[in-house]
Protein backbone atom coordinates (compact mmCIF):
# COMPACT_ATOMS: atom_id res chain seq x y z
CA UNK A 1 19.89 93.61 188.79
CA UNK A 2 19.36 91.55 185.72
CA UNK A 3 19.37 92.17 182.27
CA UNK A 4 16.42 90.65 179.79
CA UNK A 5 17.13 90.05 176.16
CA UNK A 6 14.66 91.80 174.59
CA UNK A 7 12.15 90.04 172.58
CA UNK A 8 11.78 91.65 169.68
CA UNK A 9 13.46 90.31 166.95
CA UNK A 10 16.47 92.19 164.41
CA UNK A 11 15.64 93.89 161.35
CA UNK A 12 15.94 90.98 158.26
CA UNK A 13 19.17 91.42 156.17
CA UNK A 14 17.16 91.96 153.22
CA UNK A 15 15.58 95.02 154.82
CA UNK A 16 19.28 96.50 155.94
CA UNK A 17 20.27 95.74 152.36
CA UNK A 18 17.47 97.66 150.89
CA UNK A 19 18.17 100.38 153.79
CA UNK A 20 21.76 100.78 152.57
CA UNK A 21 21.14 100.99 149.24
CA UNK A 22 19.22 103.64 148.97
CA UNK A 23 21.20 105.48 151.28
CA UNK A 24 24.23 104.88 149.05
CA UNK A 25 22.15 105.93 145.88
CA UNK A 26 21.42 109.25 147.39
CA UNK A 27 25.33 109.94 148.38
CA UNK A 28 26.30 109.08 144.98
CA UNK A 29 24.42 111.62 143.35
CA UNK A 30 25.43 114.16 145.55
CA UNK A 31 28.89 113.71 146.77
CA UNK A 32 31.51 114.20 143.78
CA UNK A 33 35.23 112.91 143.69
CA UNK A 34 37.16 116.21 142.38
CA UNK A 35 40.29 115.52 142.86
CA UNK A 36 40.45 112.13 141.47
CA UNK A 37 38.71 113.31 138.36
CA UNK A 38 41.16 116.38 137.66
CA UNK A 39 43.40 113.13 136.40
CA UNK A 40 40.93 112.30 134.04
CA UNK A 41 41.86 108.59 132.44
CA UNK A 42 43.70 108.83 130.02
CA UNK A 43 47.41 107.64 130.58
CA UNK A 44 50.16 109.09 128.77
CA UNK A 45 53.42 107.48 128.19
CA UNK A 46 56.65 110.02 128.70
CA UNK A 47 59.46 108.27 127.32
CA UNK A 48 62.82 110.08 129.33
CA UNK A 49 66.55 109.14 128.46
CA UNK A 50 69.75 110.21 129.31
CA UNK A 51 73.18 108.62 127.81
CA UNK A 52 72.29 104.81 128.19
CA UNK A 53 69.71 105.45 131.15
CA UNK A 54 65.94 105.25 129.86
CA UNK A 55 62.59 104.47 131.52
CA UNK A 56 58.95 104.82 130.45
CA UNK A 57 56.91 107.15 132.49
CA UNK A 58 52.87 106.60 132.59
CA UNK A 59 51.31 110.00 133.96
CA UNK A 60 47.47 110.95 133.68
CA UNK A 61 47.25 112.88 130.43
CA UNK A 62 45.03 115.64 132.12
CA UNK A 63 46.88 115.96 135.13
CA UNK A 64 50.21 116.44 133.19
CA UNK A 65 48.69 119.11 130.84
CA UNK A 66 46.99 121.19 133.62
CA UNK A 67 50.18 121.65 135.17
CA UNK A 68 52.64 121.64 132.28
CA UNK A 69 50.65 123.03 129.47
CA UNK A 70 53.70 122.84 127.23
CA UNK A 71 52.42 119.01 126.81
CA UNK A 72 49.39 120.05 125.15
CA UNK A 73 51.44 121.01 122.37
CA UNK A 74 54.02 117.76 122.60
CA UNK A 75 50.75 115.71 122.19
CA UNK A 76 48.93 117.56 119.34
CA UNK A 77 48.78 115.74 116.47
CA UNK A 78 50.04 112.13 118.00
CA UNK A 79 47.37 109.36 118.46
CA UNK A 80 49.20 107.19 121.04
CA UNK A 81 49.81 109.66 123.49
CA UNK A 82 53.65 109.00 123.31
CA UNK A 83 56.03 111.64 123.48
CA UNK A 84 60.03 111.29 124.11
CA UNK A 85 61.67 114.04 126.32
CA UNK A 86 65.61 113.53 125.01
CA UNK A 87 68.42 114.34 127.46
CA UNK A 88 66.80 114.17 130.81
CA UNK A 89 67.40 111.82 133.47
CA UNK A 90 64.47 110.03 134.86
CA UNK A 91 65.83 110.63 138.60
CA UNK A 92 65.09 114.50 137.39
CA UNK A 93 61.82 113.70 135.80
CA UNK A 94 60.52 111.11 138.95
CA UNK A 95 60.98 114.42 141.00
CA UNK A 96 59.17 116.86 138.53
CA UNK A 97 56.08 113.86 138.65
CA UNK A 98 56.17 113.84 142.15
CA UNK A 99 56.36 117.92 141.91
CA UNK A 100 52.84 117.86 139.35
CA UNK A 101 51.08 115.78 142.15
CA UNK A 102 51.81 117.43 145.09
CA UNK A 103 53.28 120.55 144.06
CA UNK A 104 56.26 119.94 146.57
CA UNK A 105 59.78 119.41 145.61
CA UNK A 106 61.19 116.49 147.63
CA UNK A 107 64.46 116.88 150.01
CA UNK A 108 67.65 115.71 149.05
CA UNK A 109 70.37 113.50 149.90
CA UNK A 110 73.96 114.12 149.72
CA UNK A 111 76.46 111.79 150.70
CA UNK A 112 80.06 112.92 151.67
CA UNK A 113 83.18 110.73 150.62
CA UNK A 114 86.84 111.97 151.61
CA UNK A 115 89.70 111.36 149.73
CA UNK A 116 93.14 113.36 149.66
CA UNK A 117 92.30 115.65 147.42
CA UNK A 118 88.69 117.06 147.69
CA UNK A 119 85.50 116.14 149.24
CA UNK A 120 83.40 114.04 146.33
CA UNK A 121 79.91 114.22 147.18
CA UNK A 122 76.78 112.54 145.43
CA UNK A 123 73.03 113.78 145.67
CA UNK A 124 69.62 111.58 145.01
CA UNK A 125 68.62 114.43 142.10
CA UNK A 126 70.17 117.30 141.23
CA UNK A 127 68.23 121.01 141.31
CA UNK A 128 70.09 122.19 138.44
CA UNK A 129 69.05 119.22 136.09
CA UNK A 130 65.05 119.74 137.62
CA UNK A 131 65.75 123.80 136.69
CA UNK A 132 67.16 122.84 133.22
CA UNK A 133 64.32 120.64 132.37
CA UNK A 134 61.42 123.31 133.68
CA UNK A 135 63.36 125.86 131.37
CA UNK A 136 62.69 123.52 129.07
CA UNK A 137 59.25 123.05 129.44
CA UNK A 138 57.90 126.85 129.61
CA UNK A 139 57.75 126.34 133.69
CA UNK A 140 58.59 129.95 135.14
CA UNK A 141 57.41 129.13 139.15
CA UNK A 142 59.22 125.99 139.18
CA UNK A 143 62.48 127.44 138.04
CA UNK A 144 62.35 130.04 140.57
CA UNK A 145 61.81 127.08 143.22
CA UNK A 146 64.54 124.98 141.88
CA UNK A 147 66.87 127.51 141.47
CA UNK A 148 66.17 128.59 145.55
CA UNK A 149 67.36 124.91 145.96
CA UNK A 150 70.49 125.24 144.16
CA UNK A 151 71.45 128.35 145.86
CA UNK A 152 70.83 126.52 149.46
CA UNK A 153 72.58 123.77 148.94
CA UNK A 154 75.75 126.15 147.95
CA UNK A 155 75.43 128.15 150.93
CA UNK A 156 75.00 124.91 153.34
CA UNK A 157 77.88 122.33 151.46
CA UNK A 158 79.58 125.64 150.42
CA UNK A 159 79.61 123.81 146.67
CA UNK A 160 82.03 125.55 143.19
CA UNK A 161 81.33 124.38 139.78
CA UNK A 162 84.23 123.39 137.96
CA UNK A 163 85.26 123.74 134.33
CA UNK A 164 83.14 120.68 133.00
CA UNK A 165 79.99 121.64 135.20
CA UNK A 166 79.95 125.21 133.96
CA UNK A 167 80.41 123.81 130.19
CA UNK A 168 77.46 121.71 130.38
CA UNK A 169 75.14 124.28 132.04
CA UNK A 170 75.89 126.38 129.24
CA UNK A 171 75.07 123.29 126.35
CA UNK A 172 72.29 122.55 128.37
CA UNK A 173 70.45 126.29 128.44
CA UNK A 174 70.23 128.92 126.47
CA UNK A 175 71.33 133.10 125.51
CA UNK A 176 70.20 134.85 128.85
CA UNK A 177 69.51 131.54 131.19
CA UNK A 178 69.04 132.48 134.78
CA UNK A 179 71.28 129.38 135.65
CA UNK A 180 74.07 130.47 133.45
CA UNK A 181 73.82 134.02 135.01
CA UNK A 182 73.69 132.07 138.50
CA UNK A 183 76.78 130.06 138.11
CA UNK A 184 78.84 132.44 136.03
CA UNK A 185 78.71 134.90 138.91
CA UNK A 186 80.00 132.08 141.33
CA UNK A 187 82.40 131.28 139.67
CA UNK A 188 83.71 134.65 139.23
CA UNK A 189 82.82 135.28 142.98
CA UNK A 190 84.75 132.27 143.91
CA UNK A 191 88.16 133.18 141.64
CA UNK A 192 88.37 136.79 142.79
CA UNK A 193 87.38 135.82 147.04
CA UNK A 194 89.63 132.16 147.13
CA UNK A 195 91.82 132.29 144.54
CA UNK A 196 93.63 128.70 143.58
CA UNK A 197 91.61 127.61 146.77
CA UNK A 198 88.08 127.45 144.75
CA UNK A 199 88.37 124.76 142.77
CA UNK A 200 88.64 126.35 139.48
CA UNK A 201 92.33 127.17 138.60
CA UNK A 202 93.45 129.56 135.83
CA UNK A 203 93.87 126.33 133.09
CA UNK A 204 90.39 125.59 134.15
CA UNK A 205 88.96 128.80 133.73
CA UNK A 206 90.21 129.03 130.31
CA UNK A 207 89.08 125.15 129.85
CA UNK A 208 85.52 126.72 130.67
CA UNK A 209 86.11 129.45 128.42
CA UNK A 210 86.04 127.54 125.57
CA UNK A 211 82.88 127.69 125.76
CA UNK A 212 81.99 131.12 124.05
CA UNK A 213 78.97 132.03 125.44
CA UNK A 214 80.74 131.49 129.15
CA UNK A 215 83.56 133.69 128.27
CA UNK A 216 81.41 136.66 127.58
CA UNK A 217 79.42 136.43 130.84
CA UNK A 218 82.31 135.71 132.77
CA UNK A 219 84.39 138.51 131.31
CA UNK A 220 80.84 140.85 131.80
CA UNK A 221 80.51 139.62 135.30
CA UNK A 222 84.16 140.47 136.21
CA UNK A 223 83.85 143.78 135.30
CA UNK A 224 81.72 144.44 138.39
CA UNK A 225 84.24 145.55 141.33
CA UNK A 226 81.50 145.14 144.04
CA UNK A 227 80.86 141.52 142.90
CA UNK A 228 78.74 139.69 145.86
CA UNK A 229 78.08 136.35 146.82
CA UNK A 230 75.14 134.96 144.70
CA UNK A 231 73.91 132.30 147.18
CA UNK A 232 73.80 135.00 149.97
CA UNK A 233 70.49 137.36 149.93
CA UNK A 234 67.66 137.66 148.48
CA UNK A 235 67.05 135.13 144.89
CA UNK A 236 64.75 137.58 142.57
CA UNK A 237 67.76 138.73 140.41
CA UNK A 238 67.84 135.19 139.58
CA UNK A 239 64.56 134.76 138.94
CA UNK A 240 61.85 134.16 136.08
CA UNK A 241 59.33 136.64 137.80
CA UNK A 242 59.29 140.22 136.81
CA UNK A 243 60.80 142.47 139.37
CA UNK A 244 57.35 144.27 140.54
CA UNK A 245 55.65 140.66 140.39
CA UNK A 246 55.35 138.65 144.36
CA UNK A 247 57.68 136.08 144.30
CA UNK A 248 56.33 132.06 144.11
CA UNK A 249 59.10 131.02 145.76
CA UNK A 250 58.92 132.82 148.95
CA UNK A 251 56.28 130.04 150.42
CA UNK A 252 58.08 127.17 149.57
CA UNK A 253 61.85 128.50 151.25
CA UNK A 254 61.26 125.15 153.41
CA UNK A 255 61.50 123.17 149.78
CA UNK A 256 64.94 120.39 149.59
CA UNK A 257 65.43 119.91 153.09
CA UNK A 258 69.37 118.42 152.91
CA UNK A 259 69.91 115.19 154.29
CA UNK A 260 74.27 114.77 154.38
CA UNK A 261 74.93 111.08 155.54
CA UNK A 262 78.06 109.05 155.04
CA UNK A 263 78.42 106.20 152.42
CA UNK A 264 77.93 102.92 154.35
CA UNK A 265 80.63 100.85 155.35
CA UNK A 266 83.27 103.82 154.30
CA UNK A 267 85.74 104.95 157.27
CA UNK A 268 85.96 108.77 156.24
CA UNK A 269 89.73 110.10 156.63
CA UNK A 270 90.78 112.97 159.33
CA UNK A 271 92.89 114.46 156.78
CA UNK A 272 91.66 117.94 155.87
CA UNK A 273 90.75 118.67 152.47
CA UNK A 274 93.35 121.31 150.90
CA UNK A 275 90.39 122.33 148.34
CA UNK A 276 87.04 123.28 148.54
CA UNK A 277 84.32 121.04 147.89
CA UNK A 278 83.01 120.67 144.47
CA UNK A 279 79.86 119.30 142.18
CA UNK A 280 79.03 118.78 138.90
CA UNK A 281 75.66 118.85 138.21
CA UNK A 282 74.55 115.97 136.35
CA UNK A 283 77.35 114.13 136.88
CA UNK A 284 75.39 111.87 139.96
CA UNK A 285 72.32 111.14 137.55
């Protein structure tokens, strides 16, 4: 069986040209791009610094407002569209960008070393610096989210705060801070269940103390006999929502998966560690 070519002959460029034009004209004015345009085009520049680490942020004005609308009121008044955000890292503000696009809080690394005295870990951002910050900027949901973060990491790594941690919380927040409340109630947890064992000795505690705001709640906190672990249970006591409100943070539980990996080219010692592991937050950033 053969096959002819057939004889008639191709439509002429020109005519698929015209063809596809018009066809391209008519999508155009009905297909519309939404989610590109909810950035809108302007670019603001977020200048973030923390101790000798800076960087220069460029977000989409619109997009930054919509879901921070604290910025609307760090940009009134300025022409340039500049604004500096003082004491922040930028590995805390790269995740809270990543957060406004996606609305997803990335997972987080920790790396382990051993020495002979305690386990020293490291993390690629740190939940209470993100929490901090959305304190800062008037962001409810997304301390409730951070602060479920926190509170798995301490149950998985089984992390204490020690003196200088629980000092800078408390600089870093202020009168009635859920994080304060959060951490004060570890630490108190931790003292009265493991003793010397916790990480936080007596001259510690008292080094923390020094810090007057920490003194009260911890002295407040410790009056409670039937003191309970704060990482274990349900999170809404240390939460932004009001108690008869659905929580936000329920659907995103599944938020900072933990990644623990070993530093490369260490040889990690079989000693046990006589003390608990410990973090300070901030101190990696």
């Amino acid at each position: 069986m053969s096959l002819k070519r057939s004889r008639s002959s191709p439509p002429s460029m020109s005519a698929l040209t015209e063809h596809n034009a018009e066809l391209v004209t008519n999508i155009s004015k009905n297909e519309s791009t939404p989610y590109t345009d909810s950035f809108g085009t302007e670019l603001a520049q977020i200048h973030v610094a923390r101790g000798n680490r800076m960087k220069i942020f460029h977000v989409y004005k619109k997009k930054l407002c919509d879901k921070i609308p604290h910025f609307n009121h760090l940009f009134e008044g300025g022409h340039d569209l500049f604004v500096k955000l003082p004491d922040t890292s930028p590995p805390t503000f790269d995740v809270l960008i990543e957060w406004i696009y996606t609305d997803r809080l990335r997972g987080i690394e920790i790396v382990k070393v051993n020495d002979s005295d305690c386990k020293i870990f490291s993390m690629s951002w740190d939940p209470i610096q993100l929490y901090i910050l959305a304190e800062k900027l008037l962001l409810p949901g997304l301390m409730d989210r951070a602060m479920e973060v926190v509170r798995k990491i301490d149950r998985s790594e089984d992390f204490y705060y020690n003196q200088e941690a629980l000092k800078l919380i408390y600089v870093r927040t202020s009168e009635g801070s859920n994080i304060r409340q959060y951490v004060t109630k570890r630490a108190a947890y931790a003292v009265r269940n493991y003793g010397e064992s916790s990480s936080l000795s007596t001259t510690d505690l008292l080094s923390a103390m020094e810090n007057k705001d920490f003194a009260r709640d911890y002295l407040e906190v410790s009056r409670n006999w039937n003191l309970k672990d704060p990482r274990k249970g349900p999170g809404c006591q240390f939460h932004a929502h009001w108690k008869d409100e659905e929580c936000p943070a329920q659907k995103y539980m599944d938020e900072g998966k933990i990644t623990i990996r070993k530093p490369e080219n260490s040889v990690e010692k079989t000693k046990p560690s006589p003390k608990k592991p410990k973090v300070s937050p901030g101190s990696q950033q």
